[in-house]
PDB file of N, CA and C in Angstrom:
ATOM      1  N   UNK A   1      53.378 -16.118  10.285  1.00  0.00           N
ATOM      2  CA  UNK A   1      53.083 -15.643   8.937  1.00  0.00           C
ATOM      3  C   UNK A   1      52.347 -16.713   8.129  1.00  0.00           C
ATOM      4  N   UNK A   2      52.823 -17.963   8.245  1.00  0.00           N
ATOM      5  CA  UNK A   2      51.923 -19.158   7.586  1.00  0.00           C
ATOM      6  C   UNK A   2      50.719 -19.328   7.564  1.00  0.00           C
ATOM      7  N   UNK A   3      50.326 -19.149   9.285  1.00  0.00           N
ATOM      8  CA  UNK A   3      49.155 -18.819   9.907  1.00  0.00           C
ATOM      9  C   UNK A   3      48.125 -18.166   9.257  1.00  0.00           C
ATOM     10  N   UNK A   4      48.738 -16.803   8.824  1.00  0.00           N
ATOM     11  CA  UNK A   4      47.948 -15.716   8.475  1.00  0.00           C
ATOM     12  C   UNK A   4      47.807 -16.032   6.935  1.00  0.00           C
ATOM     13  N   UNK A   5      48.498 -16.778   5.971  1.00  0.00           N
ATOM     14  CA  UNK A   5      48.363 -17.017   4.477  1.00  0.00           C
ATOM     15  C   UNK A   5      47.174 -18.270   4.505  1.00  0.00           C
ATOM     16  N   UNK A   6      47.550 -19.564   5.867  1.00  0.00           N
ATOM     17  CA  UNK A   6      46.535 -20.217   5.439  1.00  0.00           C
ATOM     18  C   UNK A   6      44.877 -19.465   5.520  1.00  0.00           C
ATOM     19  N   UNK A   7      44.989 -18.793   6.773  1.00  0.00           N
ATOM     20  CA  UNK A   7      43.317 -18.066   7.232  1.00  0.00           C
ATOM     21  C   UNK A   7      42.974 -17.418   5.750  1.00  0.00           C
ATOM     22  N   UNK A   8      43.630 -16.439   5.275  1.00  0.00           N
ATOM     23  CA  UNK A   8      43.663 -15.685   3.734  1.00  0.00           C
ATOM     24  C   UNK A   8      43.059 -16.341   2.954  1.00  0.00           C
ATOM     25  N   UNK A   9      43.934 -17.869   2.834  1.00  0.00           N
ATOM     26  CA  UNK A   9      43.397 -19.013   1.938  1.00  0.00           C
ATOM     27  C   UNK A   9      41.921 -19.675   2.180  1.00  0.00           C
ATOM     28  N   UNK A  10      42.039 -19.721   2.931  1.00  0.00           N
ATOM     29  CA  UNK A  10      40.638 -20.372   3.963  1.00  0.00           C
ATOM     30  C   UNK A  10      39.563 -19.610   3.287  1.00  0.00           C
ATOM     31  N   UNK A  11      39.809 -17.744   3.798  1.00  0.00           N
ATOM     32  CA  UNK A  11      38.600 -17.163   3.628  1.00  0.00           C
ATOM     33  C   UNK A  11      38.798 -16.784   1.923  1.00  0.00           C
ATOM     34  N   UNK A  12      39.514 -16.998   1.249  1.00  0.00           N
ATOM     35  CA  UNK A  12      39.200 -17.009  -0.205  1.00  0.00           C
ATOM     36  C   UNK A  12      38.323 -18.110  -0.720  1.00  0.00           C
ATOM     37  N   UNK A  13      38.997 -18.948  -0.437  1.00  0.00           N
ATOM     38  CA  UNK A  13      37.992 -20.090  -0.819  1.00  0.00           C
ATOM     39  C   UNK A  13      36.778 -20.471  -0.391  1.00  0.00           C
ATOM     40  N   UNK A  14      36.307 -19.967   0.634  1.00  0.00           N
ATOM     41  CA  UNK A  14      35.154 -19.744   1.239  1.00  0.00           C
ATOM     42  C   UNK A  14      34.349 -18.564   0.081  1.00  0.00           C
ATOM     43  N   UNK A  15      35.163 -17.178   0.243  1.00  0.00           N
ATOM     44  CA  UNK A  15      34.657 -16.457  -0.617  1.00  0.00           C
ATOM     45  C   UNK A  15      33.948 -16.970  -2.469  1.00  0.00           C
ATOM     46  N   UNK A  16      34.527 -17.954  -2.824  1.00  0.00           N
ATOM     47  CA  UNK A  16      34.721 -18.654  -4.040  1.00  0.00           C
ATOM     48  C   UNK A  16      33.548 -19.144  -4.087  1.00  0.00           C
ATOM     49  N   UNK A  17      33.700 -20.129  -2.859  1.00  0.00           N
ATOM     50  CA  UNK A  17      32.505 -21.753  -2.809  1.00  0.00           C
ATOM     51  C   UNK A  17      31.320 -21.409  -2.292  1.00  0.00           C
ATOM     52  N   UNK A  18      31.098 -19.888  -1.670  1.00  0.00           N
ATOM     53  CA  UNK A  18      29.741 -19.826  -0.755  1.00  0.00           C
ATOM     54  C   UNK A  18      29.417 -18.750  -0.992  1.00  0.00           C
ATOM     55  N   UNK A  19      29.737 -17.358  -2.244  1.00  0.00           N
ATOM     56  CA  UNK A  19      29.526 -16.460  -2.143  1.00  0.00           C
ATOM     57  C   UNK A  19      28.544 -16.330  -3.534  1.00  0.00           C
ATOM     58  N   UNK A  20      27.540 -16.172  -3.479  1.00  0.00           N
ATOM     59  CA  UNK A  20      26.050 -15.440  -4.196  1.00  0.00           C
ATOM     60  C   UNK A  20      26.268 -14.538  -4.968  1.00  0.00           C
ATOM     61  N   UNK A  21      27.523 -13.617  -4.338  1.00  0.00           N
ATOM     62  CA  UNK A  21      27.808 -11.997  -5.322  1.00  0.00           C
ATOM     63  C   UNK A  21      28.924 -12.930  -6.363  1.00  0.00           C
ATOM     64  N   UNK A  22      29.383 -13.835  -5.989  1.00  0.00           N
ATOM     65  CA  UNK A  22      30.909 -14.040  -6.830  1.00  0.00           C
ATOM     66  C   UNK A  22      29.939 -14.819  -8.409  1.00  0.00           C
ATOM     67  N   UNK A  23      28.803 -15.196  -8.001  1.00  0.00           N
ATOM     68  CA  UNK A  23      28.072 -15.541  -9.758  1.00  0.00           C
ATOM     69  C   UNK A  23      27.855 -15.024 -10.099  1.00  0.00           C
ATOM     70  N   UNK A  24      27.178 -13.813  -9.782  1.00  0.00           N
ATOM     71  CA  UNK A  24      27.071 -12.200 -10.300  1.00  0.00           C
ATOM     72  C   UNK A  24      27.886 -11.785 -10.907  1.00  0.00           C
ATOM     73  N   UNK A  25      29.109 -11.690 -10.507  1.00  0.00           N
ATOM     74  CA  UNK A  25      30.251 -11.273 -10.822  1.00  0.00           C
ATOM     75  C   UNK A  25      30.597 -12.075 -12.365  1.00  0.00           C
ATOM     76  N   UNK A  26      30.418 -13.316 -11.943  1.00  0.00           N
ATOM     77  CA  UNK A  26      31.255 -14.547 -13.080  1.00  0.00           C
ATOM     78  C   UNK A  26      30.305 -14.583 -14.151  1.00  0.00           C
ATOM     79  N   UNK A  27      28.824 -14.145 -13.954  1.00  0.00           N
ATOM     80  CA  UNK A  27      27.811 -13.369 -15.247  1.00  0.00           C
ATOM     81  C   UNK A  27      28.508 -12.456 -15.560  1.00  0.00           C
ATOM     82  N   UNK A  28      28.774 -11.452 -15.154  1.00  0.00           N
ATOM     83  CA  UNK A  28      28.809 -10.460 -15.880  1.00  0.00           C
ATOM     84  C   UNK A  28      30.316 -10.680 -16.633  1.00  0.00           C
ATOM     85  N   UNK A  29      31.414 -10.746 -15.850  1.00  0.00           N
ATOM     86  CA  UNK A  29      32.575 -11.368 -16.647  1.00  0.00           C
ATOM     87  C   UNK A  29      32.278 -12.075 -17.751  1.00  0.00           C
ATOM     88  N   UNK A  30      31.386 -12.497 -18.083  1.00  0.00           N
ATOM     89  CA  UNK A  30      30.901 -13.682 -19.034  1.00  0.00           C
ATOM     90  C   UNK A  30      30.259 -12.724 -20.276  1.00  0.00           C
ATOM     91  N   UNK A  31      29.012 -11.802 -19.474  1.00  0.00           N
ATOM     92  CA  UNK A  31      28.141 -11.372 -20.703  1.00  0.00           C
ATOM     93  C   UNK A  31      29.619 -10.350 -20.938  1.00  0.00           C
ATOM     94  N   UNK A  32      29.997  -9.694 -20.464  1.00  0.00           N
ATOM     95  CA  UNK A  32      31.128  -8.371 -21.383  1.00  0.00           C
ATOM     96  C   UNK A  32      32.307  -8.942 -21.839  1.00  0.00           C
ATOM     97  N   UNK A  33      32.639 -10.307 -21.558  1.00  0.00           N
ATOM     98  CA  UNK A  33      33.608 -11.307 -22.678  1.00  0.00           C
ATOM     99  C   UNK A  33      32.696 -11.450 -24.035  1.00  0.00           C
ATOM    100  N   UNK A  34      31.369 -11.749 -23.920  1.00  0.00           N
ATOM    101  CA  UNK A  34      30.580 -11.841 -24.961  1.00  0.00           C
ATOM    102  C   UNK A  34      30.648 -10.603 -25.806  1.00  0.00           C
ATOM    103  N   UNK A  35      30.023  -9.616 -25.116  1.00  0.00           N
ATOM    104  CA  UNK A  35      30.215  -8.520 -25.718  1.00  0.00           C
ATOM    105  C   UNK A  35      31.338  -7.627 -27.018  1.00  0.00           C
ATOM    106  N   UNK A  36      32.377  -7.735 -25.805  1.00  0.00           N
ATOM    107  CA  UNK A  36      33.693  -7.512 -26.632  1.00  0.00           C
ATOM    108  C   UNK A  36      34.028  -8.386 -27.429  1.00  0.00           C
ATOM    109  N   UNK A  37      33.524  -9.464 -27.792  1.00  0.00           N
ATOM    110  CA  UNK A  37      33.420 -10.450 -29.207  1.00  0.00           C
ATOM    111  C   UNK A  37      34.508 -11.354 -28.535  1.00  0.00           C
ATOM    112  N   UNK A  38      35.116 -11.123 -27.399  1.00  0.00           N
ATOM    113  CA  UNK A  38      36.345 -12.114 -27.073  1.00  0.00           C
ATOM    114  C   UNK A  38      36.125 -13.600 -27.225  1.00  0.00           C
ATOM    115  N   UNK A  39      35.076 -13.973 -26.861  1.00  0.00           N
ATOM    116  CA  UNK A  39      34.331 -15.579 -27.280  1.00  0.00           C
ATOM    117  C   UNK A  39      34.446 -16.119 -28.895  1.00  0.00           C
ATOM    118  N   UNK A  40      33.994 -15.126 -29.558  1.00  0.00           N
ATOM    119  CA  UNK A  40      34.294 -15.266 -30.906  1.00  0.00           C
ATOM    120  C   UNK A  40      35.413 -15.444 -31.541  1.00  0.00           C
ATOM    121  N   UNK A  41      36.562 -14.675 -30.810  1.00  0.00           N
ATOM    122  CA  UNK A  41      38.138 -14.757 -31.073  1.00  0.00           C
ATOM    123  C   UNK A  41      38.726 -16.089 -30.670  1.00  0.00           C
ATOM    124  N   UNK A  42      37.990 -16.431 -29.439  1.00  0.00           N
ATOM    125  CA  UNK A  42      38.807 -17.700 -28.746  1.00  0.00           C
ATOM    126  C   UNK A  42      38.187 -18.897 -29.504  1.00  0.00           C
ATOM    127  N   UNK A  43      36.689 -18.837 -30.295  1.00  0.00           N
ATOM    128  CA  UNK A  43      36.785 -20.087 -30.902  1.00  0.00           C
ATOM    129  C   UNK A  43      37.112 -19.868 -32.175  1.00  0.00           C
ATOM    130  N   UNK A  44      37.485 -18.793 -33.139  1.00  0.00           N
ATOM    131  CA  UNK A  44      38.488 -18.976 -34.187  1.00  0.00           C
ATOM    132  C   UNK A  44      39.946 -19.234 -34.234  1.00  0.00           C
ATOM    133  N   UNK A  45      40.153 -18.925 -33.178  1.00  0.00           N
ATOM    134  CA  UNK A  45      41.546 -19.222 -32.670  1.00  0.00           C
ATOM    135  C   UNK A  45      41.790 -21.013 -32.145  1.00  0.00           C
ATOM    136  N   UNK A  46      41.108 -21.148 -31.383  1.00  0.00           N
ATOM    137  CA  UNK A  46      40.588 -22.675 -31.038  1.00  0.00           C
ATOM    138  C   UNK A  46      40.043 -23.799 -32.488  1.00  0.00           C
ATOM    139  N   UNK A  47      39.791 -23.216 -33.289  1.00  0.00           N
ATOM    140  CA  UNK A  47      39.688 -23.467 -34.566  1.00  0.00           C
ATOM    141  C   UNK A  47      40.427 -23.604 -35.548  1.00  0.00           C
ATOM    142  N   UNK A  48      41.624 -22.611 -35.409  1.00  0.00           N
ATOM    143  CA  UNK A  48      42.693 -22.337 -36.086  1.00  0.00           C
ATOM    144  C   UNK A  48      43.697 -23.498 -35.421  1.00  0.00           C
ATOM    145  N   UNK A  49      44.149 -23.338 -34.234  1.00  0.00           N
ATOM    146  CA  UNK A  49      44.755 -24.294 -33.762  1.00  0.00           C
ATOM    147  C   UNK A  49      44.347 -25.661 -34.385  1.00  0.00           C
ATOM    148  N   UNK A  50      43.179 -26.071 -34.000  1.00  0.00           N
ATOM    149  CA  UNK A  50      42.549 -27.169 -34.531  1.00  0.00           C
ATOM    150  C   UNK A  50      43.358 -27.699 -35.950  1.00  0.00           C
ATOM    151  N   UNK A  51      42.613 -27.209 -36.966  1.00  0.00           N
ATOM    152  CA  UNK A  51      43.110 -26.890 -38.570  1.00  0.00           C
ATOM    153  C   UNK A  51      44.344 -27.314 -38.785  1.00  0.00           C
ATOM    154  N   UNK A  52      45.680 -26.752 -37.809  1.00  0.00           N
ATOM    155  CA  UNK A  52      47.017 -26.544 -37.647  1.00  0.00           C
ATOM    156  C   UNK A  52      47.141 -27.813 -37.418  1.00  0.00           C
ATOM    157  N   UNK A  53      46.807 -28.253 -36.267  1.00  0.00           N
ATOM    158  CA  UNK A  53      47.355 -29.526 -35.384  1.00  0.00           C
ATOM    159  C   UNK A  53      46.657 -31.218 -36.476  1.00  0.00           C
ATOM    160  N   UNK A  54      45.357 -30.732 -37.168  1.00  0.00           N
ATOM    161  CA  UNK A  54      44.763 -31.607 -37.677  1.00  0.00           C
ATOM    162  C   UNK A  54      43.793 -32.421 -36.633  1.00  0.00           C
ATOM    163  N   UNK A  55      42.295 -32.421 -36.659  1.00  0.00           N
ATOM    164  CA  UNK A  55      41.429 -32.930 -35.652  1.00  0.00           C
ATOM    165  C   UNK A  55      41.912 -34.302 -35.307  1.00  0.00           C
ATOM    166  N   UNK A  56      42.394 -34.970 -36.338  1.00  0.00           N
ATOM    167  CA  UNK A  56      42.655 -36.413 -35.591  1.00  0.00           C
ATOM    168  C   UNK A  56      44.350 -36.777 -34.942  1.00  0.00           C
ATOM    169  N   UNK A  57      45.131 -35.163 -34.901  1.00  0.00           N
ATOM    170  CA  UNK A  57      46.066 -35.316 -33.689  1.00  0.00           C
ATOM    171  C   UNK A  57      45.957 -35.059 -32.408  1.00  0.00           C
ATOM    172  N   UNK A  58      45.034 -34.525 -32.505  1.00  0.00           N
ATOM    173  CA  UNK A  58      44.360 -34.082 -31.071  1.00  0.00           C
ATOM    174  C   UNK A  58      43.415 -35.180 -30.006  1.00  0.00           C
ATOM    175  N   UNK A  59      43.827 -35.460 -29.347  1.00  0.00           N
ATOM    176  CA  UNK A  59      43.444 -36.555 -28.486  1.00  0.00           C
ATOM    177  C   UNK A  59      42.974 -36.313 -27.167  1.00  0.00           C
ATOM    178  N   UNK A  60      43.098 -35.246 -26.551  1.00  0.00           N
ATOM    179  CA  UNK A  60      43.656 -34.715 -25.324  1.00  0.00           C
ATOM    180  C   UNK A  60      43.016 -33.398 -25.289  1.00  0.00           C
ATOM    181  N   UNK A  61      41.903 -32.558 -24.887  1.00  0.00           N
ATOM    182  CA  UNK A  61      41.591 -31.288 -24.726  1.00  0.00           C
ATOM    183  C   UNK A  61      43.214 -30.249 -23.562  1.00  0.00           C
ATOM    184  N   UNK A  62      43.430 -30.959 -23.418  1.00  0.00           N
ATOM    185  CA  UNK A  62      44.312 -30.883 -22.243  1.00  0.00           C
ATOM    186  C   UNK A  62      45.766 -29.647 -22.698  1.00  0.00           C
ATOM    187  N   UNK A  63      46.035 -30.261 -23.707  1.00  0.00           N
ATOM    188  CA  UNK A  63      47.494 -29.736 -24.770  1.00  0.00           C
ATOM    189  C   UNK A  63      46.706 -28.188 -25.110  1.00  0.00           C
ATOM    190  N   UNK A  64      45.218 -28.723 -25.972  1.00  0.00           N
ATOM    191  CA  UNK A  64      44.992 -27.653 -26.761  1.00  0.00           C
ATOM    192  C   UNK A  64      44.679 -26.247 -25.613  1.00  0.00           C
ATOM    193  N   UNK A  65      44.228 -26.552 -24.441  1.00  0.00           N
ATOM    194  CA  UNK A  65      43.563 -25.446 -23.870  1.00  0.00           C
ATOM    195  C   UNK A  65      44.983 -24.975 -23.273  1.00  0.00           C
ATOM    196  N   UNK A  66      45.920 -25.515 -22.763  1.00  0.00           N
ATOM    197  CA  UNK A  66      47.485 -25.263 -22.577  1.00  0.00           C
ATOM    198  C   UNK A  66      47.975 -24.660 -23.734  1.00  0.00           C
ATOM    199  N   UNK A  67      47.932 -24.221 -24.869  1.00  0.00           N
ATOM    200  CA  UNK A  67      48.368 -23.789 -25.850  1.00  0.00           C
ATOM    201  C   UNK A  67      47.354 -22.464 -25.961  1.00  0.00           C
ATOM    202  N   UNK A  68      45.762 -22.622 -25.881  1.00  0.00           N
ATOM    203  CA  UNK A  68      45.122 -21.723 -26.129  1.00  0.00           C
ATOM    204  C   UNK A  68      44.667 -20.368 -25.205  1.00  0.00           C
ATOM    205  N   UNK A  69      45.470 -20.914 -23.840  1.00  0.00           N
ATOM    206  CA  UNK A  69      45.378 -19.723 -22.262  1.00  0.00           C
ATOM    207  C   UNK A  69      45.932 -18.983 -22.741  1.00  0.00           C
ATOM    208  N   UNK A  70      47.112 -18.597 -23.184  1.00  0.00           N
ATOM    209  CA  UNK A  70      47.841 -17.151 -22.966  1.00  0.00           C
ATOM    210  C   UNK A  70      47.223 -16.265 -24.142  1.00  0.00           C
ATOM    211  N   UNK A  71      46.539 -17.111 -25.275  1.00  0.00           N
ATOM    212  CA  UNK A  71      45.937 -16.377 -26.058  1.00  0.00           C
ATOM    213  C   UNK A  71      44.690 -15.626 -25.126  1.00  0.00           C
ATOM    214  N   UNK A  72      43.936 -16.251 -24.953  1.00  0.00           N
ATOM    215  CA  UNK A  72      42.844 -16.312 -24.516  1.00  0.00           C
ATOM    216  C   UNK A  72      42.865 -15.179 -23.384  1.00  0.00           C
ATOM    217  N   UNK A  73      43.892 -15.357 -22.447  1.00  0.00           N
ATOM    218  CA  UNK A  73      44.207 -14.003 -21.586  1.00  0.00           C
ATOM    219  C   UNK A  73      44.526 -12.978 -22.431  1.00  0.00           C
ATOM    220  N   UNK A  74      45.283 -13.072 -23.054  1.00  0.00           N
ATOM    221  CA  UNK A  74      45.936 -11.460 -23.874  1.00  0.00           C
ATOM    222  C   UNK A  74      44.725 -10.868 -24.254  1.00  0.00           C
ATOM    223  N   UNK A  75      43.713 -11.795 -24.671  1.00  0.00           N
ATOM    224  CA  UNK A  75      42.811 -10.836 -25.337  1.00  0.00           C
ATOM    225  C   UNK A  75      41.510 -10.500 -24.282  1.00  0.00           C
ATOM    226  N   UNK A  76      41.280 -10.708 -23.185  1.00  0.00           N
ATOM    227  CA  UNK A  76      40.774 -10.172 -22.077  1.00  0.00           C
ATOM    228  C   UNK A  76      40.841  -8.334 -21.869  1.00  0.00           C
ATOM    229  N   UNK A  77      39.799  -7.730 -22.550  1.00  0.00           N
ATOM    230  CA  UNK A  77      40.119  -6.391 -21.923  1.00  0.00           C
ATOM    231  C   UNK A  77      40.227  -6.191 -20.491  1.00  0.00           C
ATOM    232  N   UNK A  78      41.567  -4.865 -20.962  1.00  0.00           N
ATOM    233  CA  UNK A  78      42.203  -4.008 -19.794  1.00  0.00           C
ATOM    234  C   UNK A  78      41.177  -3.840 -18.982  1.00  0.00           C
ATOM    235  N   UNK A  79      40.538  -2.651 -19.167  1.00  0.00           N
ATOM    236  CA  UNK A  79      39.268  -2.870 -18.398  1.00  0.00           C
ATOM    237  C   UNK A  79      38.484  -3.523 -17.707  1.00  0.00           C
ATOM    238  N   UNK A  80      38.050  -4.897 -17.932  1.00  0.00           N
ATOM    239  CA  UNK A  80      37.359  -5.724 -17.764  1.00  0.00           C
ATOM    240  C   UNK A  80      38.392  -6.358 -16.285  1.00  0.00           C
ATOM    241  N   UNK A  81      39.805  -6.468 -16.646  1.00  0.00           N
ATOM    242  CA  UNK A  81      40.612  -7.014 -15.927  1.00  0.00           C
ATOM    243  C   UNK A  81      40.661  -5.997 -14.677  1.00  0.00           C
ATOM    244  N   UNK A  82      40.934  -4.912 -15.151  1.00  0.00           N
ATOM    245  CA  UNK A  82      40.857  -3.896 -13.676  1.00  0.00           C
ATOM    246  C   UNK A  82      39.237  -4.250 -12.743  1.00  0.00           C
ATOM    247  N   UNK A  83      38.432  -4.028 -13.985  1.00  0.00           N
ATOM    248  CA  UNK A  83      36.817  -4.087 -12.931  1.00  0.00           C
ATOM    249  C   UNK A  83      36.990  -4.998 -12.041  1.00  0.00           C
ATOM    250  N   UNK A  84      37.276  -6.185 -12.997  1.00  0.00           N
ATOM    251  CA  UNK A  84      37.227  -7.527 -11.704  1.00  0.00           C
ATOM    252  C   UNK A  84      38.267  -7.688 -10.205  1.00  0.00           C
ATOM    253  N   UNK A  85      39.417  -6.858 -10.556  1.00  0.00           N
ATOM    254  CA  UNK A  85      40.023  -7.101  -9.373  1.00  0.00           C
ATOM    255  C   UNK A  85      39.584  -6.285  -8.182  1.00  0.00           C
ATOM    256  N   UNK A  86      38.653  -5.402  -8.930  1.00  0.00           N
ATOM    257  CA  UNK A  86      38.190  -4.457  -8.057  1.00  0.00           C
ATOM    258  C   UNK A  86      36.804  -5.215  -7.138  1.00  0.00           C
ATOM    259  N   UNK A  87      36.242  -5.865  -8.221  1.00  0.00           N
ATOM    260  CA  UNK A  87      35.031  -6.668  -7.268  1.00  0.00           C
ATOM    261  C   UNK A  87      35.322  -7.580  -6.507  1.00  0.00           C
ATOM    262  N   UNK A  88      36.529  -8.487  -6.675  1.00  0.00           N
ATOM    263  CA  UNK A  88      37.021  -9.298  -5.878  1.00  0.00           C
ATOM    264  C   UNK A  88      37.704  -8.777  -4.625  1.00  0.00           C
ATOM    265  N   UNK A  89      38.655  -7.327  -4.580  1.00  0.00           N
ATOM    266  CA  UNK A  89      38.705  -7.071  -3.678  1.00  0.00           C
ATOM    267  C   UNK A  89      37.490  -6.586  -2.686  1.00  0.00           C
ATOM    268  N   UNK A  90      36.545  -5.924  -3.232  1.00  0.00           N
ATOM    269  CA  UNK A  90      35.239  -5.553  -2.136  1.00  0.00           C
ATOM    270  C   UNK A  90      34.700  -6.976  -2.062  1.00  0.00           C
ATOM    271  N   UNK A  91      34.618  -8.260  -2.708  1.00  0.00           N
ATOM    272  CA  UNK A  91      34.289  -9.220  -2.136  1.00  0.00           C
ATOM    273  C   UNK A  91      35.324  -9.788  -0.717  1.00  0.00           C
ATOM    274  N   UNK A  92      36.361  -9.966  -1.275  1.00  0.00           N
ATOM    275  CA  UNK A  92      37.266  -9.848  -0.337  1.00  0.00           C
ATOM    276  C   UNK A  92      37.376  -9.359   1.220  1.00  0.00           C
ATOM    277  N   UNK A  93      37.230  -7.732   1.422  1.00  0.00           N
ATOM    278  CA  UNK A  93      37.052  -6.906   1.585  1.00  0.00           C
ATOM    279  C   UNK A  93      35.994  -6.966   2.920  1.00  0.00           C
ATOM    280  N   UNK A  94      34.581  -7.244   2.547  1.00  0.00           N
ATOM    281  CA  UNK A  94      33.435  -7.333   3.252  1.00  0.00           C
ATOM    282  C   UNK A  94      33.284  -8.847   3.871  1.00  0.00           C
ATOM    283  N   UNK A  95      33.955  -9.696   3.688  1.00  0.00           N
ATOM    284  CA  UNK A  95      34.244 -11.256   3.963  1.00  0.00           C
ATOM    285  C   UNK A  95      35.322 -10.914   5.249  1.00  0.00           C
ATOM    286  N   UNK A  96      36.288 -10.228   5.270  1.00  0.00           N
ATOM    287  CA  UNK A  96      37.343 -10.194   6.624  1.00  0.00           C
ATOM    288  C   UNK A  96      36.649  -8.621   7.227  1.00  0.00           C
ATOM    289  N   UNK A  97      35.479  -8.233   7.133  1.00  0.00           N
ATOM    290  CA  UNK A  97      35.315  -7.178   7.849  1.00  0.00           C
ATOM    291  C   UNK A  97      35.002  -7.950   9.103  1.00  0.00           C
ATOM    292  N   UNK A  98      35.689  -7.645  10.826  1.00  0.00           N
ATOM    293  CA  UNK A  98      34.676  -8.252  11.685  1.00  0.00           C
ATOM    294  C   UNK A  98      35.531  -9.330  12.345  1.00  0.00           C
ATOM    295  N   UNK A  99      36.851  -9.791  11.329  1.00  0.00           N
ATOM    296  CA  UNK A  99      37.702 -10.539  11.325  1.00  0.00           C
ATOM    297  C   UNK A  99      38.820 -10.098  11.943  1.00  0.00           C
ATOM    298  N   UNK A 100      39.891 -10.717  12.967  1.00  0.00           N
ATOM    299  CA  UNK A 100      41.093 -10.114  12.822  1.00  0.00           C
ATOM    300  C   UNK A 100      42.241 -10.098  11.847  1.00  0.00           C
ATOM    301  N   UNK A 101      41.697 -10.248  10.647  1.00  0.00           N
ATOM    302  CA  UNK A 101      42.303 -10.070   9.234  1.00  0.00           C
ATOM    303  C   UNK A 101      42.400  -8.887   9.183  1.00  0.00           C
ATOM    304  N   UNK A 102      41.122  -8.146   9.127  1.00  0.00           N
ATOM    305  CA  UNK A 102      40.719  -7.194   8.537  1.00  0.00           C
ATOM    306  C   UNK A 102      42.127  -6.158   8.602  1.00  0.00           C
ATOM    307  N   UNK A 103      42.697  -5.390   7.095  1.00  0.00           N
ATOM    308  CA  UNK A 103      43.903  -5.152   7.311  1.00  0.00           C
ATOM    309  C   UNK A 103      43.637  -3.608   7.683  1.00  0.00           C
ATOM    310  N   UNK A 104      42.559  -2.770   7.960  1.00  0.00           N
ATOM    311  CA  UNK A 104      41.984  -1.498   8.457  1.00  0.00           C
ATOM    312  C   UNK A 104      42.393  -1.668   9.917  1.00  0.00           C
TER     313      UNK A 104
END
């Protein structure tokens, strides 16, 4: 079973580091975050934090972006979240076709 999680791992990260469709993908994730104004939310919010904490307690990007993820996810449309798991699985998908992965 280990076996079969590292190969999984293997060919994900392969999928990640060598795949042409997965920037495609990480555009468009990008322009319809734009779209839905979500960019705009995360730097008023990133702003707000700021304000809160005072710019010269902040030392560390590190704290603030740890504080600012779960925002930043919540406001990720539903949608957007379904599309992508869907492209990642046909990336997925067409990467172990051919393979004895392949779970068909």
């Amino acid at each position: 079973m280990e076996d079969y999680r590292e190969q999984v791992k293997d060919i994900m990260e392969k999928i990640i580091s060598d795949n042409p469709q997965l920037n495609k993908v990480t555009d468009k994730v990008e322009a319809r975050l734009e779209q839905c104004g979500w960019s705009d939310e995360i730097r008023m919010e990133c702003n707000r934090l700021i304000r809160q904490r005072g710019i010269e307690n902040i030392s560390d990007t590190t704290e603030l972006v740890r504080d600012l993820t779960p925002f930043a996810r919540s406001k990720v449309p539903t949608e957007l979240k379904k599309e992508l798991v869907a492209m990642l699985k046909d990336a997925l998908q067409k990467e172990l076709e051919g393979t004895k992965l392949n779970p068909k």
